[in-house]
Protein backbone atom coordinates (compact mmCIF):
# COMPACT_ATOMS: atom_id res chain seq x y z
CA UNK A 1 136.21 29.28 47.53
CA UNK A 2 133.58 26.30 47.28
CA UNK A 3 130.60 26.32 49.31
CA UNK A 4 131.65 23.28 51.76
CA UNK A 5 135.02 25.24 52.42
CA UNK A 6 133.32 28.37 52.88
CA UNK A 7 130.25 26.95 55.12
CA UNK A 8 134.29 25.44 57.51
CA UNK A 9 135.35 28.99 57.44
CA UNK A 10 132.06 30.27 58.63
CA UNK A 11 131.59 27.24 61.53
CA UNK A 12 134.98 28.85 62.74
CA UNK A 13 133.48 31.36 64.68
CA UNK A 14 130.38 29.25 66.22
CA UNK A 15 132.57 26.53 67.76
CA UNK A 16 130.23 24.51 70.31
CA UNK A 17 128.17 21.75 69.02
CA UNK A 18 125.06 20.03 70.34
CA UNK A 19 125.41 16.09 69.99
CA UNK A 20 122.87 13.73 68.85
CA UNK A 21 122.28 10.00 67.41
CA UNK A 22 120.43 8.55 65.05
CA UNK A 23 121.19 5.00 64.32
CA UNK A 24 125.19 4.66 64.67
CA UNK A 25 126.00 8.08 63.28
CA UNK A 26 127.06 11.02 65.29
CA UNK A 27 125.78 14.28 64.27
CA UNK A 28 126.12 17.71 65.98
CA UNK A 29 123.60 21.29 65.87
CA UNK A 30 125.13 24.36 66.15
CA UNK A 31 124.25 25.09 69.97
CA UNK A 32 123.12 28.69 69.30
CA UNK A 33 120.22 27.57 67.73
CA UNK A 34 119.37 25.03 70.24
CA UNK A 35 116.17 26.39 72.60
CA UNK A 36 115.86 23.30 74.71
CA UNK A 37 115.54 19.35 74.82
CA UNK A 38 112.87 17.43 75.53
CA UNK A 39 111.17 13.86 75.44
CA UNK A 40 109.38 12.99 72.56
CA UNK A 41 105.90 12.92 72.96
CA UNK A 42 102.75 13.00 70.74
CA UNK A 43 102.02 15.02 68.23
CA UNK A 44 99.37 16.09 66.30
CA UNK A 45 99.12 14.79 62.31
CA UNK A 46 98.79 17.11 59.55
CA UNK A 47 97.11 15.72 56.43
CA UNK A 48 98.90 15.31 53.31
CA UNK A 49 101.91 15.92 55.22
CA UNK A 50 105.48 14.24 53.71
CA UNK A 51 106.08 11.38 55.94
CA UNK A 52 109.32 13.06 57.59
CA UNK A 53 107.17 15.80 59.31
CA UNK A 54 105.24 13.87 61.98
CA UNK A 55 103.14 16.87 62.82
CA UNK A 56 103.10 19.89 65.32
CA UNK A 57 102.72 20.38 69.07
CA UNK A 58 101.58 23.09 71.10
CA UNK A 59 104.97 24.95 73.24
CA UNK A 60 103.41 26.97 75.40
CA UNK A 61 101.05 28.67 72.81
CA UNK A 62 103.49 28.28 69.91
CA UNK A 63 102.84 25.69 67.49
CA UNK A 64 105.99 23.69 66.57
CA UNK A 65 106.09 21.65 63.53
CA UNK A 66 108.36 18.31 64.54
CA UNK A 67 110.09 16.56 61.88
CA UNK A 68 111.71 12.97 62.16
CA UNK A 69 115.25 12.98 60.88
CA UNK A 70 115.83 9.58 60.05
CA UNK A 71 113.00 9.91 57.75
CA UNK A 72 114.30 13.16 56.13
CA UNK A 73 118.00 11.34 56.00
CA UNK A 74 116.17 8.77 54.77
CA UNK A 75 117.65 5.91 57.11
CA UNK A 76 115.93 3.22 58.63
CA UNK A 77 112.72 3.99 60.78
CA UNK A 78 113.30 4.23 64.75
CA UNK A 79 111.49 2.67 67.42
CA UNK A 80 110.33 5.80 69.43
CA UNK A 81 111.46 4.80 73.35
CA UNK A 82 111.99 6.33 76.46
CA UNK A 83 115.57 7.18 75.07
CA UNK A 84 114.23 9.47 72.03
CA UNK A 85 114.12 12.78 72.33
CA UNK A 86 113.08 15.89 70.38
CA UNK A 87 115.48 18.77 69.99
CA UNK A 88 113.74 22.27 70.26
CA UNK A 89 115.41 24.57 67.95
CA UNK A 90 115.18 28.56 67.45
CA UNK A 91 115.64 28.72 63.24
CA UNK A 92 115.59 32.05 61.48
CA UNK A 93 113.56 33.05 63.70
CA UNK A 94 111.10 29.93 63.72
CA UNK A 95 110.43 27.36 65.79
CA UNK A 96 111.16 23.44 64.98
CA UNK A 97 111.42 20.56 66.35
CA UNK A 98 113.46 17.61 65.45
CA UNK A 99 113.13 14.22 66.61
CA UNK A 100 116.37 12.57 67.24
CA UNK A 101 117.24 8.74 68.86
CA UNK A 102 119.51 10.34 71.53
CA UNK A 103 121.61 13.33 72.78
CA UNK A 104 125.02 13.27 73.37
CA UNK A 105 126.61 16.26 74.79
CA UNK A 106 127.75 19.29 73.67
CA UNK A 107 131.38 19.44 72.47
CA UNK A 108 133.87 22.25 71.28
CA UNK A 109 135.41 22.08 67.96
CA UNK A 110 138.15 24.23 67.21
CA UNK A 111 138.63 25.70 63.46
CA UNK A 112 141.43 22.79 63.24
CA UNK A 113 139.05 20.18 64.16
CA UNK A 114 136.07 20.53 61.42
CA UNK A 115 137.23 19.46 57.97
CA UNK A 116 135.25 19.88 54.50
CA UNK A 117 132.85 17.34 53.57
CA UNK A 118 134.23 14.98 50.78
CA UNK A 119 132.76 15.49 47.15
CA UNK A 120 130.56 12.26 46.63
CA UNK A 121 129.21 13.03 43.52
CA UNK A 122 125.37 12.48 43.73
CA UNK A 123 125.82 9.13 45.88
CA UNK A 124 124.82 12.03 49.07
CA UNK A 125 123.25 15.19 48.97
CA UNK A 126 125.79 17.46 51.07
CA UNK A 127 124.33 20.63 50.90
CA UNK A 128 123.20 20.44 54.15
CA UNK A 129 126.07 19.61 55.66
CA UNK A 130 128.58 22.26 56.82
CA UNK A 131 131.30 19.72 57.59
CA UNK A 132 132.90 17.03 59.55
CA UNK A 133 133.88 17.35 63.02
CA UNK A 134 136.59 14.95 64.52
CA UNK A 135 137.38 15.10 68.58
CA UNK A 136 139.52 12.12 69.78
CA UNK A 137 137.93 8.64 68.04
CA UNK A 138 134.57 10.79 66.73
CA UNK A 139 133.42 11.54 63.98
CA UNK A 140 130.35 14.37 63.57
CA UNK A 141 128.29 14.90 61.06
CA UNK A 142 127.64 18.84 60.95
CA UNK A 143 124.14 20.01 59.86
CA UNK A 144 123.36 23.57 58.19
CA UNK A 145 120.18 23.13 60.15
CA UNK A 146 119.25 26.94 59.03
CA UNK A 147 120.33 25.47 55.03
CA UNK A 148 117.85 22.02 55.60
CA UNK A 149 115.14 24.05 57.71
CA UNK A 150 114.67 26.91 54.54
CA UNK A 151 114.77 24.15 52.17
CA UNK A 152 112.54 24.09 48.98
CA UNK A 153 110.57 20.65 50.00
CA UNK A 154 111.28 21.95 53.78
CA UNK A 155 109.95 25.60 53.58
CA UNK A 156 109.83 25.79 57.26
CA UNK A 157 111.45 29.05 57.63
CA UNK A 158 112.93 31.53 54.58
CA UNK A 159 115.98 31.38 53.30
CA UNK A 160 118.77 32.68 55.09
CA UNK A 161 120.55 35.76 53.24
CA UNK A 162 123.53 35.28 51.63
């Protein structure tokens, strides 16, 4: 079994989805590890920091590194606005945010629904992906948030076992 089929076989199970934006692409969280949403606001700069982690704030006495993911996706840089929001997740037992241009809603995706990502070749780097969602006229980008969080150039939280 390939990793992509076996990260669809594994989404089977954890079937509701948070839904965000950024730039025209839908992309949806696992809700599980979704603590709460909130407007973006300022954070504090770390030096030496890669440019996709704008810094940390202070959640009521936790400090909560935020990271922008059209930077990490590498897509074109937002205009922060009343509309963007930061997505407060709960991630191997860390806590992250992630900027984000919008939020959706959160939809449920039956096994039937989520399909494998395509093999690209190296054109995309799928591993954080878990697969493709399709409801109606949507398609949703899945994220292994856990996968992208415990990341070698992440290391925000350790690798999940396996």
């Amino acid at each position: 079994m390939s990793q992509s089929s076996a990260n669809a076989a594994a989404l089977q199970e954890a079937d509701e989805f948070l839904t965000f934006a950024l730039g025209k692409e839908e992309y949806g969280v696992d809700i599980l590890k979704v603590q709460e949403i909130r407007s973006y606001e300022g954070v504090t700069r770390l030096p030496d920091a890669p440019d996709y982690i704008k810094g940390v704030i202070n959640l009521r006495g936790t400090i909560v590194p935020v990271i922008d993911m059209r930077l990490k996706f590498r897509l074109e840089n937002a205009d922060y606005s009343a509309l963007t929001v930061m997505i407060v997740l709960s991630v191997a037992g860390r806590v992250v945010g992630i900027v984000v241009d919008s939020v959706s809603d959160v939809v449920r995706l039956g096994g039937e629904q989520i399909r494998p990502v395509p093999e690209l070749g190296a054109t995309i780097d799928s591993q954080f992906l878990t697969g493709i969602g399709t409801l109606d006229e949507r398609m949703l980008i899945l994220l292994d948030i856990e996968r992208l969080m415990a990341s070698a150039e992440m290391g925000l939280v350790t690798a999940p076992l396996q």
